[in-house]
Protein backbone atom coordinates (compact mmCIF):
# COMPACT_ATOMS: atom_id res chain seq x y z
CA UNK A 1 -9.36 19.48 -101.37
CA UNK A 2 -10.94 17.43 -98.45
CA UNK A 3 -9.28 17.99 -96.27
CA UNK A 4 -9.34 21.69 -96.88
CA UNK A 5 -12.90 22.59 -96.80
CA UNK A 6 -14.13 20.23 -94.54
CA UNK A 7 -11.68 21.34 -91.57
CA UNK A 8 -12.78 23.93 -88.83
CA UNK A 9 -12.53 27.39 -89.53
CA UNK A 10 -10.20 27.47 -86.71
CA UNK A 11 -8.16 24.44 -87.91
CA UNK A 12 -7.57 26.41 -90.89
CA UNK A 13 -6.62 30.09 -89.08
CA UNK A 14 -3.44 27.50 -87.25
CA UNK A 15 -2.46 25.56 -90.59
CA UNK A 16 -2.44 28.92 -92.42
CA UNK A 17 0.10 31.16 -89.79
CA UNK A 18 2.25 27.83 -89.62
CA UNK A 19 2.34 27.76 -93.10
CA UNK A 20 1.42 24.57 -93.73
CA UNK A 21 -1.19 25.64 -95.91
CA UNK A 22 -1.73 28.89 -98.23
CA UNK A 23 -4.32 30.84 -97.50
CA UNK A 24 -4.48 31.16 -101.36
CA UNK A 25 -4.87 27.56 -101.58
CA UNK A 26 -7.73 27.57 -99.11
CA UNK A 27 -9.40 30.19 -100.79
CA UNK A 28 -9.05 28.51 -103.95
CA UNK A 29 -10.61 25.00 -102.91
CA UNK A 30 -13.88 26.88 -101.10
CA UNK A 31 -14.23 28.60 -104.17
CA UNK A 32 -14.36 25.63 -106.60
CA UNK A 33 -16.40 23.72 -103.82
CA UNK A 34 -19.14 26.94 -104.42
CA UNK A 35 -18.76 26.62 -107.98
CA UNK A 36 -19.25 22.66 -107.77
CA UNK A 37 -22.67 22.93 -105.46
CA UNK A 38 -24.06 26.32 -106.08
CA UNK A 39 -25.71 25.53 -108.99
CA UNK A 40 -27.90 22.86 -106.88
CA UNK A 41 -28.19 24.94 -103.51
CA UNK A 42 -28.46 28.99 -105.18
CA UNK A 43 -27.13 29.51 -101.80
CA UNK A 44 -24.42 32.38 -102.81
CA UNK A 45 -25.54 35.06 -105.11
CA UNK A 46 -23.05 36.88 -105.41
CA UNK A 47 -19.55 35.37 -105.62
CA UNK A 48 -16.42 37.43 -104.59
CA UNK A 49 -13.52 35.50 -106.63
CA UNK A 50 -11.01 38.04 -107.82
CA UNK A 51 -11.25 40.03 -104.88
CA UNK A 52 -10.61 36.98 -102.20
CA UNK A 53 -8.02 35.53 -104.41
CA UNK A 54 -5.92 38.99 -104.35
CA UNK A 55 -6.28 39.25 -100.31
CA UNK A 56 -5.33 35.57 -100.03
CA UNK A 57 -2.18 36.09 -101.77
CA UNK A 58 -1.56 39.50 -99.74
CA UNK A 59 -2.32 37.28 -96.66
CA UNK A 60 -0.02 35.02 -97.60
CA UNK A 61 2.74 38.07 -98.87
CA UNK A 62 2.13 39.49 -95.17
CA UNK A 63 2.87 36.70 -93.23
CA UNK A 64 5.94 35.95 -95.29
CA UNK A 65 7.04 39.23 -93.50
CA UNK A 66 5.87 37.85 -90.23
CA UNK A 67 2.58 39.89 -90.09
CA UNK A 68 -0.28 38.21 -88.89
CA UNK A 69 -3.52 40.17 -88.97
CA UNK A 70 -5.77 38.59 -86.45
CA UNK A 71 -6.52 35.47 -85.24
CA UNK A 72 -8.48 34.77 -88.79
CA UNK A 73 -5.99 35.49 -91.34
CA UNK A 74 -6.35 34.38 -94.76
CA UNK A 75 -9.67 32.54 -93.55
CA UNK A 76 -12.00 32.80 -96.10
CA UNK A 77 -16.12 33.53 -95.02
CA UNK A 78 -19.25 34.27 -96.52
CA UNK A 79 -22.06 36.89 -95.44
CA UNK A 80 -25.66 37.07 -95.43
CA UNK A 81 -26.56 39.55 -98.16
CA UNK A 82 -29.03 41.49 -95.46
CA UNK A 83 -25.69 42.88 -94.07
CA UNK A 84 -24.01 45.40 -95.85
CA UNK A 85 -20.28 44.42 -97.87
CA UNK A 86 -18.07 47.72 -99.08
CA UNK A 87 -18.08 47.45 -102.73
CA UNK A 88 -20.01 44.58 -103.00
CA UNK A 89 -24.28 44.21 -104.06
CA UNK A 90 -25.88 44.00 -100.86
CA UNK A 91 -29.72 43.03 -101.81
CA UNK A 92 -31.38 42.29 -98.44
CA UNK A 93 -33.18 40.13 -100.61
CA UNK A 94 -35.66 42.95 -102.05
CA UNK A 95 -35.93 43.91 -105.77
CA UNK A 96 -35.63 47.87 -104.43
CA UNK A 97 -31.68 46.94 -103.72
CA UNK A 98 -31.42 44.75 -106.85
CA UNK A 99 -27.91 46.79 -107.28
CA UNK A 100 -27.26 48.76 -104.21
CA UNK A 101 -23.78 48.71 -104.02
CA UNK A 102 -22.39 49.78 -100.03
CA UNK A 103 -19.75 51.91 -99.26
CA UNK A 104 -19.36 50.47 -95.89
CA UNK A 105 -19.05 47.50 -94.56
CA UNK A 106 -21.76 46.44 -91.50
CA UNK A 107 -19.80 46.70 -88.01
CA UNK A 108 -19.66 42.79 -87.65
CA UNK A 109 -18.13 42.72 -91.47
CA UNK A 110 -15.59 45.20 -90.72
CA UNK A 111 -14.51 43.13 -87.62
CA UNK A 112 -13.98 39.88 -89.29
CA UNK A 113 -11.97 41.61 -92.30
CA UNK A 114 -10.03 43.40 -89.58
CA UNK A 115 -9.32 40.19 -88.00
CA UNK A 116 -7.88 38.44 -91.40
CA UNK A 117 -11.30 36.96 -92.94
CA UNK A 118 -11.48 37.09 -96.38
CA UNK A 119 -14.86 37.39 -98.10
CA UNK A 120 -15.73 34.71 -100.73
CA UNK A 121 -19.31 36.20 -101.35
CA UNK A 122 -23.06 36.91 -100.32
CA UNK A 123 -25.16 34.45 -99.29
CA UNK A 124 -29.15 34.41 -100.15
CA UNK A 125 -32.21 35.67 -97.96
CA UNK A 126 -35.61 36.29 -98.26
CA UNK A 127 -37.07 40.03 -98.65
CA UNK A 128 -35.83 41.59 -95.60
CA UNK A 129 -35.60 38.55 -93.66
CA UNK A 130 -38.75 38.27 -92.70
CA UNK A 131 -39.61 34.47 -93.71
CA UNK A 132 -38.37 31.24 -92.66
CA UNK A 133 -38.18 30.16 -95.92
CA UNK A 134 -35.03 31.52 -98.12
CA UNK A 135 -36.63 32.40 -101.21
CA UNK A 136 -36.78 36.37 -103.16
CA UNK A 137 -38.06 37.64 -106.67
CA UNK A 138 -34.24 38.45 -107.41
CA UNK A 139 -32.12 35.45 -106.99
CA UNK A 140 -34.77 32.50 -106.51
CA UNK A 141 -34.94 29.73 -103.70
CA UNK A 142 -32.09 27.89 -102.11
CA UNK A 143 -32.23 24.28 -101.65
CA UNK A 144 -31.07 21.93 -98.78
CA UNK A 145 -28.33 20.19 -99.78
CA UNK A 146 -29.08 16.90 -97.59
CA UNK A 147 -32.65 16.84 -100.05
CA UNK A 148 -32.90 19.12 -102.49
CA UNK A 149 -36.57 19.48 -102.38
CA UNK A 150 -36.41 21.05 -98.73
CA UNK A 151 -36.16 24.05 -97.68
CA UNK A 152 -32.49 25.07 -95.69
CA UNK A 153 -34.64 27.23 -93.30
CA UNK A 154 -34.47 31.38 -93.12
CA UNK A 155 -33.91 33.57 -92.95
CA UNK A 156 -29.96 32.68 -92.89
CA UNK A 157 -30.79 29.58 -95.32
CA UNK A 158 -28.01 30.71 -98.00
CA UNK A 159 -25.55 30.51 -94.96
CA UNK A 160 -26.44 27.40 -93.65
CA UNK A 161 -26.38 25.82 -96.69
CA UNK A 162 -22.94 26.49 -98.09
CA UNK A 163 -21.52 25.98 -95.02
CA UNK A 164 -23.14 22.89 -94.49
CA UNK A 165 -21.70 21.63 -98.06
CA UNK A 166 -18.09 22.84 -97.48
CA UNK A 167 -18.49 26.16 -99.55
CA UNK A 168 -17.56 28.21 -96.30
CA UNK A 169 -16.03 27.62 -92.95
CA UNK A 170 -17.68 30.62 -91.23
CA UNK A 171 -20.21 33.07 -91.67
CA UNK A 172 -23.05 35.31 -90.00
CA UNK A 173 -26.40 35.74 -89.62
CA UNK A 174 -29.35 37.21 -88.47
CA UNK A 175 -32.10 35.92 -86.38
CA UNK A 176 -35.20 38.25 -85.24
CA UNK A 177 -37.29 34.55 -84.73
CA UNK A 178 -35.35 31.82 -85.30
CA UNK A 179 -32.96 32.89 -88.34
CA UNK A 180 -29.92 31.78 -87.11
CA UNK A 181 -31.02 28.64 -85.31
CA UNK A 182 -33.43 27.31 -87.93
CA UNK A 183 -31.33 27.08 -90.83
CA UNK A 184 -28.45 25.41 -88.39
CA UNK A 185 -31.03 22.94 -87.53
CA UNK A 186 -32.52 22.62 -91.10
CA UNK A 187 -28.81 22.31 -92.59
CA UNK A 188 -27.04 20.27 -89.84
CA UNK A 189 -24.43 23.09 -88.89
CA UNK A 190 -23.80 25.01 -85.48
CA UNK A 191 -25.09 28.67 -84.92
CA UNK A 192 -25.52 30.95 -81.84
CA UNK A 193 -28.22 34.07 -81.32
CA UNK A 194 -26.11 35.94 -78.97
CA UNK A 195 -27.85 37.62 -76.11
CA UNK A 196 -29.91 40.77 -77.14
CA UNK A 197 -26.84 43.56 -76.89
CA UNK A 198 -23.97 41.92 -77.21
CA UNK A 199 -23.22 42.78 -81.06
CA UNK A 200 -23.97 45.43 -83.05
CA UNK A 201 -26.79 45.50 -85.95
CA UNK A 202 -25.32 48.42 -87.69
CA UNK A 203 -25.39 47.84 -91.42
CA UNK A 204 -28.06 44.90 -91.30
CA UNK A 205 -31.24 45.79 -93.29
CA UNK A 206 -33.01 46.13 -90.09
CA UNK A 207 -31.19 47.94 -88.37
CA UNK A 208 -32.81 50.89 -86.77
CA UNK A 209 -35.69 49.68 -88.46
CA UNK A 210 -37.97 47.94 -85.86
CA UNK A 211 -39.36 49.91 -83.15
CA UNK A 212 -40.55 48.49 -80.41
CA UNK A 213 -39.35 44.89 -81.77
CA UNK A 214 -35.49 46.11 -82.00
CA UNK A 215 -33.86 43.53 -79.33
CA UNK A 216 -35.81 40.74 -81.00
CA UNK A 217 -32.83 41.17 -83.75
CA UNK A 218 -29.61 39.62 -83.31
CA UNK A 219 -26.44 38.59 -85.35
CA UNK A 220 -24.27 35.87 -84.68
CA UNK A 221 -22.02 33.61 -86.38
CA UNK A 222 -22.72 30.41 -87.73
CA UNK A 223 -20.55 27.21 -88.78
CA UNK A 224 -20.02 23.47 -89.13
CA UNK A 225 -18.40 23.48 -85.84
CA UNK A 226 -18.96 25.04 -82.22
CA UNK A 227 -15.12 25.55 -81.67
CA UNK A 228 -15.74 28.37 -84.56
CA UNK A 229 -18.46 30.07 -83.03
CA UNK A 230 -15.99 30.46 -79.81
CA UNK A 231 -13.66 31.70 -81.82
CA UNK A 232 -15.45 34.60 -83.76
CA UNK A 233 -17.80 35.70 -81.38
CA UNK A 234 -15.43 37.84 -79.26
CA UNK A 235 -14.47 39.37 -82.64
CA UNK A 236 -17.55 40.70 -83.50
CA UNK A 237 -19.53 41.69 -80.12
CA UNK A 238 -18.79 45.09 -78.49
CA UNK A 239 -19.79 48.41 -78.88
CA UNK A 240 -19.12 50.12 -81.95
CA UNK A 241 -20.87 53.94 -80.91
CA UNK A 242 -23.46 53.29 -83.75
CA UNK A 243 -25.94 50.57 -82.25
CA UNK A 244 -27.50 52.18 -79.40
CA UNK A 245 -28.51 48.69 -77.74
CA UNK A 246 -25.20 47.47 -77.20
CA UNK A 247 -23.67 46.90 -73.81
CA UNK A 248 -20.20 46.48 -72.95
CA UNK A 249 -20.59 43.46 -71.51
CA UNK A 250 -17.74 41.15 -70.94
CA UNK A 251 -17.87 37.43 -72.43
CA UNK A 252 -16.90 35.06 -70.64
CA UNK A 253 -14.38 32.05 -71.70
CA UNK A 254 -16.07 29.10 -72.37
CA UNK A 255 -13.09 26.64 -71.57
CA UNK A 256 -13.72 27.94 -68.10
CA UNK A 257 -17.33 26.47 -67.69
CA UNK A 258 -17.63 23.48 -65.34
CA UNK A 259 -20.38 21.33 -66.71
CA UNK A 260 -20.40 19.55 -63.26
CA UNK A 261 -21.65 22.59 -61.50
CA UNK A 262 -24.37 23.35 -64.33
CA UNK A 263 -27.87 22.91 -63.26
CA UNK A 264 -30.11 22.02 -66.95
CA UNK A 265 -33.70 21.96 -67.50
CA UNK A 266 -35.05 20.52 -70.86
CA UNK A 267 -38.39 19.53 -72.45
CA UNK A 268 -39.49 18.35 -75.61
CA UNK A 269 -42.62 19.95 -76.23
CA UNK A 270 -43.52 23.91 -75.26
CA UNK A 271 -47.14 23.04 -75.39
CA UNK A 272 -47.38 25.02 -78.51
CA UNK A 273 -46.69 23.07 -80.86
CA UNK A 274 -45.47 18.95 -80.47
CA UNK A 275 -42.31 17.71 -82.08
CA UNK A 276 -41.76 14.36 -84.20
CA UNK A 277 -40.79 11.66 -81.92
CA UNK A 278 -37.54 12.03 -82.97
CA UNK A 279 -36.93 15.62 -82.60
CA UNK A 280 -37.96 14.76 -78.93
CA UNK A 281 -35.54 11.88 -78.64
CA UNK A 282 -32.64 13.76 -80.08
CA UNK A 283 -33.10 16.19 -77.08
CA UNK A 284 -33.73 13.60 -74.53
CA UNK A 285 -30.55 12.09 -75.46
CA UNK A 286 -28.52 15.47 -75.55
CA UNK A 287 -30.08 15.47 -72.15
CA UNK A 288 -28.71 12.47 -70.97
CA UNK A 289 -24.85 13.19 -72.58
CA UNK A 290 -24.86 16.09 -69.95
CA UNK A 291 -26.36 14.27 -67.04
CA UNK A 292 -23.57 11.63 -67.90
CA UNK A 293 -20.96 14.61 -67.68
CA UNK A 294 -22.13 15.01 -64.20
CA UNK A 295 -24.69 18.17 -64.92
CA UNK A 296 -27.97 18.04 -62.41
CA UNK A 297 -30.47 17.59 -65.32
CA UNK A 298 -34.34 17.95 -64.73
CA UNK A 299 -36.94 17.52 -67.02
CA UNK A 300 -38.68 21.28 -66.66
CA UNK A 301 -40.27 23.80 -68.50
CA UNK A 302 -41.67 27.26 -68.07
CA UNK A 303 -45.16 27.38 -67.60
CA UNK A 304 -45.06 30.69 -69.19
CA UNK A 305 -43.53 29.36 -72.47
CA UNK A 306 -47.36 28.92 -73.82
CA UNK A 307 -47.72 32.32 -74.27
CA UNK A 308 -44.65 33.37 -76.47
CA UNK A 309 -46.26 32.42 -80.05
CA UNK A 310 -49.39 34.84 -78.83
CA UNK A 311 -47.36 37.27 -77.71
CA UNK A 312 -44.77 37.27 -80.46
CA UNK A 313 -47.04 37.13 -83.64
CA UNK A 314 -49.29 40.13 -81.79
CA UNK A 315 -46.25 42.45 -81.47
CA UNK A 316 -45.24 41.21 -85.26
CA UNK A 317 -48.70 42.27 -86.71
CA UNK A 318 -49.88 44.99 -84.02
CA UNK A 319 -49.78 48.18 -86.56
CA UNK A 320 -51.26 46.06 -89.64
CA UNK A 321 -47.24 45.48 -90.48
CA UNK A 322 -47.23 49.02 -91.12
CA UNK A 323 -43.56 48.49 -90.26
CA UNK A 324 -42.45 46.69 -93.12
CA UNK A 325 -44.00 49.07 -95.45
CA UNK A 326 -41.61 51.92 -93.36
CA UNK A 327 -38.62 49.30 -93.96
CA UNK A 328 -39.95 49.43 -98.00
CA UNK A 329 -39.84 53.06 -97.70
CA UNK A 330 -36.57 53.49 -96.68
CA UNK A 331 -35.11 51.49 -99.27
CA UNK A 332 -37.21 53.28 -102.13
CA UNK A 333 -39.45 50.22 -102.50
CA UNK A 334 -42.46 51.09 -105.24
CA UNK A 335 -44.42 48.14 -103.88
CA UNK A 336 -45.14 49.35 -100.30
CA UNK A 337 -47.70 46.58 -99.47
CA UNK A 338 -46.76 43.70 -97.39
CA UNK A 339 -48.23 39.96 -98.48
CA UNK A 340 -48.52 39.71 -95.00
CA UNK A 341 -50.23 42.47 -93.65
CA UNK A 342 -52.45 41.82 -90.98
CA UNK A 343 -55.92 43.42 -91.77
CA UNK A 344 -56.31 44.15 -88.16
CA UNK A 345 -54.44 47.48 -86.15
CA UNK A 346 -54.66 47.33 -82.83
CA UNK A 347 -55.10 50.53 -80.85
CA UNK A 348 -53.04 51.85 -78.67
CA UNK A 349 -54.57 50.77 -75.70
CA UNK A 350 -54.41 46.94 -76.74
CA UNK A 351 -50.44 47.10 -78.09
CA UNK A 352 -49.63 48.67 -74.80
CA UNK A 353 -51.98 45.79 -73.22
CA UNK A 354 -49.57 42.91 -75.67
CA UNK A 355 -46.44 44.88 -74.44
CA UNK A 356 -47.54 44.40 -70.59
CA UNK A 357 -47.99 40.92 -71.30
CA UNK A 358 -44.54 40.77 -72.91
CA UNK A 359 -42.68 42.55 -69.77
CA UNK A 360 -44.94 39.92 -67.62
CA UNK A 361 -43.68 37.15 -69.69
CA UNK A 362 -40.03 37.88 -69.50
CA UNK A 363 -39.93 37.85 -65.47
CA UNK A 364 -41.68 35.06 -65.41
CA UNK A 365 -39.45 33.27 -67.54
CA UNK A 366 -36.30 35.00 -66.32
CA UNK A 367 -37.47 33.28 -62.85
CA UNK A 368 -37.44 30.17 -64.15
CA UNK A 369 -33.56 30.62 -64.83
CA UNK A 370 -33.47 31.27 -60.89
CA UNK A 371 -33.37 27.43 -60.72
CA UNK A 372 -31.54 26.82 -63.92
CA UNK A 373 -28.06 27.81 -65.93
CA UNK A 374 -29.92 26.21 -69.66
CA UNK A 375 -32.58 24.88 -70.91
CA UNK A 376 -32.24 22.35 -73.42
CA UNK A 377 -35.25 22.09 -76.15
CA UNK A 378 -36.34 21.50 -79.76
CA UNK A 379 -35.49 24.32 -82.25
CA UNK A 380 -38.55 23.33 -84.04
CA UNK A 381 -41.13 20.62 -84.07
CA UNK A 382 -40.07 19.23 -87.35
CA UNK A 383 -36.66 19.15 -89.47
CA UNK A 384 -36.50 21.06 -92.43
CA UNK A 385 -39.69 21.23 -94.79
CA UNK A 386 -40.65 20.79 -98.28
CA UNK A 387 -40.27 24.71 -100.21
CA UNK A 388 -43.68 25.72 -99.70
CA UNK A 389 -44.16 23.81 -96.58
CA UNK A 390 -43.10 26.54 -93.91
CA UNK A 391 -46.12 28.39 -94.22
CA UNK A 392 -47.99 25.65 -93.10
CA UNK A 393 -46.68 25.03 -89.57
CA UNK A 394 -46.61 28.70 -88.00
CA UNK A 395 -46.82 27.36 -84.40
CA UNK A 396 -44.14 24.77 -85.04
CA UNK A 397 -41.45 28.29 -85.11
CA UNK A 398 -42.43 29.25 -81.30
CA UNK A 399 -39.50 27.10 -80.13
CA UNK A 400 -37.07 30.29 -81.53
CA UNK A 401 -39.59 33.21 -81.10
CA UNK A 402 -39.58 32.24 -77.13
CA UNK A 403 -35.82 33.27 -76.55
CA UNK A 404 -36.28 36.61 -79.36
CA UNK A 405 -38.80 37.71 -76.65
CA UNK A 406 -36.33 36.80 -73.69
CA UNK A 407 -33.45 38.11 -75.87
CA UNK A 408 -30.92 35.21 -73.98
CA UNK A 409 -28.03 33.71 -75.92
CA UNK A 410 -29.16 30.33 -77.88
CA UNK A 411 -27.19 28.25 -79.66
CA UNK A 412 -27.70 25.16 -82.13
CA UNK A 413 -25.69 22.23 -82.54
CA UNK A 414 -27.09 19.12 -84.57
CA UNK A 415 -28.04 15.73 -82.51
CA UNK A 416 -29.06 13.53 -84.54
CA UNK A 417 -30.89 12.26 -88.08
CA UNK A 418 -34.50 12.02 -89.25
CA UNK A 419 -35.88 9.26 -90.34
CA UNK A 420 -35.77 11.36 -94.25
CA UNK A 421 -32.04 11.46 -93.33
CA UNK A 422 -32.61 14.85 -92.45
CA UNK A 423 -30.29 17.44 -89.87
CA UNK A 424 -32.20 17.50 -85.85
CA UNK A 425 -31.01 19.92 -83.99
CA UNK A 426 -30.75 21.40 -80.60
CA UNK A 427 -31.44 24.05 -78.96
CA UNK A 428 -29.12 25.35 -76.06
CA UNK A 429 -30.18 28.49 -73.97
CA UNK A 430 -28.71 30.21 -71.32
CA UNK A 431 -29.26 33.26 -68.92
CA UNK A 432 -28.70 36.48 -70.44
CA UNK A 433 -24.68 37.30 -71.11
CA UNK A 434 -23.86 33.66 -70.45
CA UNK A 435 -22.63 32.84 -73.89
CA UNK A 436 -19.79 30.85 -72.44
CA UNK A 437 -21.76 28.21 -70.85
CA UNK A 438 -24.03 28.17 -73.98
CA UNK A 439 -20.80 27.48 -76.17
CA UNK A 440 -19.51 24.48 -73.66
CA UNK A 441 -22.95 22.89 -73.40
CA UNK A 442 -23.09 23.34 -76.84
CA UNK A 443 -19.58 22.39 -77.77
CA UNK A 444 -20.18 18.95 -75.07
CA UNK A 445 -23.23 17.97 -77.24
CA UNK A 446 -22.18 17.81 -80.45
CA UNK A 447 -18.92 15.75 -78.83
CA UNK A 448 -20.63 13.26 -77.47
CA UNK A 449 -23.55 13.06 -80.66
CA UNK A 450 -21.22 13.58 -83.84
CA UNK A 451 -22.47 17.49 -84.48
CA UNK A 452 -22.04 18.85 -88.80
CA UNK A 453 -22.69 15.27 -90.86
CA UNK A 454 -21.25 15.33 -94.88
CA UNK A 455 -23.76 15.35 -97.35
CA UNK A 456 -23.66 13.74 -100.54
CA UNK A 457 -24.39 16.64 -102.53
């Protein structure tokens, strides 16, 4: 079974069309993987079985005939419960959607089923995403499973987590601060916020829901290995005549991407908030694996980086959150008040003030880039903390709220080990639309530094 749920997503799409696997017999060994860890990790709440083990077999039926669907079928996945599954409970993590039940399937959900993927289940998130901590009143807390008593990030934290322990190949997320990157960092995996409009929100619990905030939300795909995220990204990106922030932009190949010709900044502290020493040395050495493959590496940073935890926590609290009570509204939410609310609106003339500041901050940082193809940096000052522990360390987050504000592609790939034996990650940005030289940098670094590490869960 080993060898099953530990290869790449990708590894698995091949072995399956050449038949020398079933996808039935994948699908069978994540699922009894799930049902061995998920009592430890709550990480997927709600489990698909008879339903993935029926499309497995038709996968398998099909391609007898010599009908392949896509370039993932009979792949099995999991999806963040914020996005909506046809026929399936789709929470968002609040008590209002306890047992909301879809009819449609989210655009990016539609894509990977249309591609082959078969869905093994939902994975857990807090209340409408909005913590990094994966925790809700309906299905509890999910651990980490390199240390139990940590926290495997959020708001994706259910994703990273099964993924991390073999219960999934390949799944998505969403990040509106860090979502997607955290929880790769926290769990050890590889994840990618593409750049603002690239793929469509429609059927996330967000969606349409954020005002002024919207292209601070993303979803992208997440996985143990970077060759995945190259491979489902161009399946889910595109316009789908239902997002009104999507481009049609085209993405570029990143087997194509010279690292020779790549010009790299990276830093180890934003000035915000200071890393361990070995957060910073993880990065320092991804730094050196790419000056080593002949990239022109400097040791740079934005001065305008300071402001982005200002800037981005304003903007979050300007109307007294009077935006998560609309989100509570819309999905018929008795409790309309937010633990969070700031007890301070801003008028009008101060949020357009924070929003001049925020147009400011992206040219200055998008001149920066003028000199640069990425930046390499922390995803956070610490790996993943004890459950409770988030709430302590708000400025330690800014190293993911920067690129929401910028909206540029960022990917995560792990580089190394705490001292706790926990996941460090990396954080690989790029200029805006340049997923493909995200991917390679990306895809180099967790070559040369080992990338997704077993636990012993």
């Amino acid at each position: 079974m080993d060898e099953v749920i530990y290869v790449s997503a990708s590894s698995l799409a091949q072995a399956i069309c050449a038949k020398e696997v079933s996808s039935e017999e994948v699908v069978d060994a994540y699922l009894q993987r799930i049902e061995a860890v998920n009592p430890k990790l709550n990480a997927v709440v709600q489990v698909t079985a008879g339903a993935a083990r029926t499309q497995a077999r038709e996968a398998d039926e099909a391609l007898a005939q010599g009908k392949i669907r896509g370039p993932l079928h009979g792949v099995p996945m999991t999806i963040k419960d914020s996005l909506d599954t046809a026929g399936v409970i789709s929470t968002g993590g609040t008590q209002a959607r306890a047992s909301f039940v879809p009819t449609q399937d989210a655009t990016v959900v539609a894509r990977l089923r249309a591609a082959g993927a078969i869905l093994l289940g939902k994975t857990n998130t807090p209340e409408f995403t909005l913590s990094y901590e994966t925790d809700n009143v309906i299905y509890g807390r999910t651990n980490n499973p390199y240390d139990l008593s940590r926290i495997p990030g959020g708001s994706s934290g259910g994703e990273a987590a099964i993924i991390a322990a073999g219960g999934s190949p390949l799944g998505i997320g969403s990040d509106l601060g860090g979502s997607i990157r955290w929880p790769s960092h926290c769990c050890g995996i590889a994840g990618i916020k593409p750049t603002s409009g690239r793929v469509p929100r429609t059927g996330d619990i967000l969606a349409l829901g954020l005002g002024a905030l919207d292209s601070w939300e993303h979803i992208g795909p997440m996985a143990r290995y970077v060759e995945d995220l190259i491979l489902s990204l161009p399946i889910i990106c595109g316009v789908d005549w239902r997002d009104p922030a999507i481009i049609p932009m085209p993405l570029s190949d990143p087997k194509a991407v010279d690292l020779k010709r790549l010009r790299v900044a990276f830093h180890t502290d934003n000035g915000i908030a200071s890393p361990t020493p070995e957060t910073a040395e993880v990065v320092r050495t991804a730094a050196r694996t790419l000056s080593g493959a002949g990239s022109a590496v400097e040791e740079d940073r934005p001065v305008s980086i300071e402001r982005s935890y200002e800037i981005c926590t304003g903007l979050f609290s300007a109307d007294g959150r009077a935006w998560v009570q609309r989100l509570r509204q819309r999905v018929g939410a008795t409790e309309t008040k937010d633990p969070s609310e700031s007890s301070k609106v801003m008028s009008a003339a101060e949020l357009t003030g924070l929003m001049e500041k925020w147009d400011r901050f992206r040219s200055d940082m998008l001149a920066f880039l003028e000199k640069y193809d990425v930046i390499i940096c922390p995803v956070n000052a610490y790996p993943a903390m004890s459950h409770g522990g988030a709430s302590d360390k708000p400025l330690a987050f800014s190293y993911t709220m920067t690129y929401n504000l910028t909206g540029w592609p960022g990917a995560v790939v792990r580089g190394g080990t705490s001292s706790e034996g926990l996941p460090i990650g990396v954080q690989v940005v790029g200029r805006p639309w340049r997923e493909d030289v995200v991917l390679a940098v990306a895809q180099h670094i967790e070559t040369a530094l080992g990338g997704w590490q077993r636990p012993s869960l």
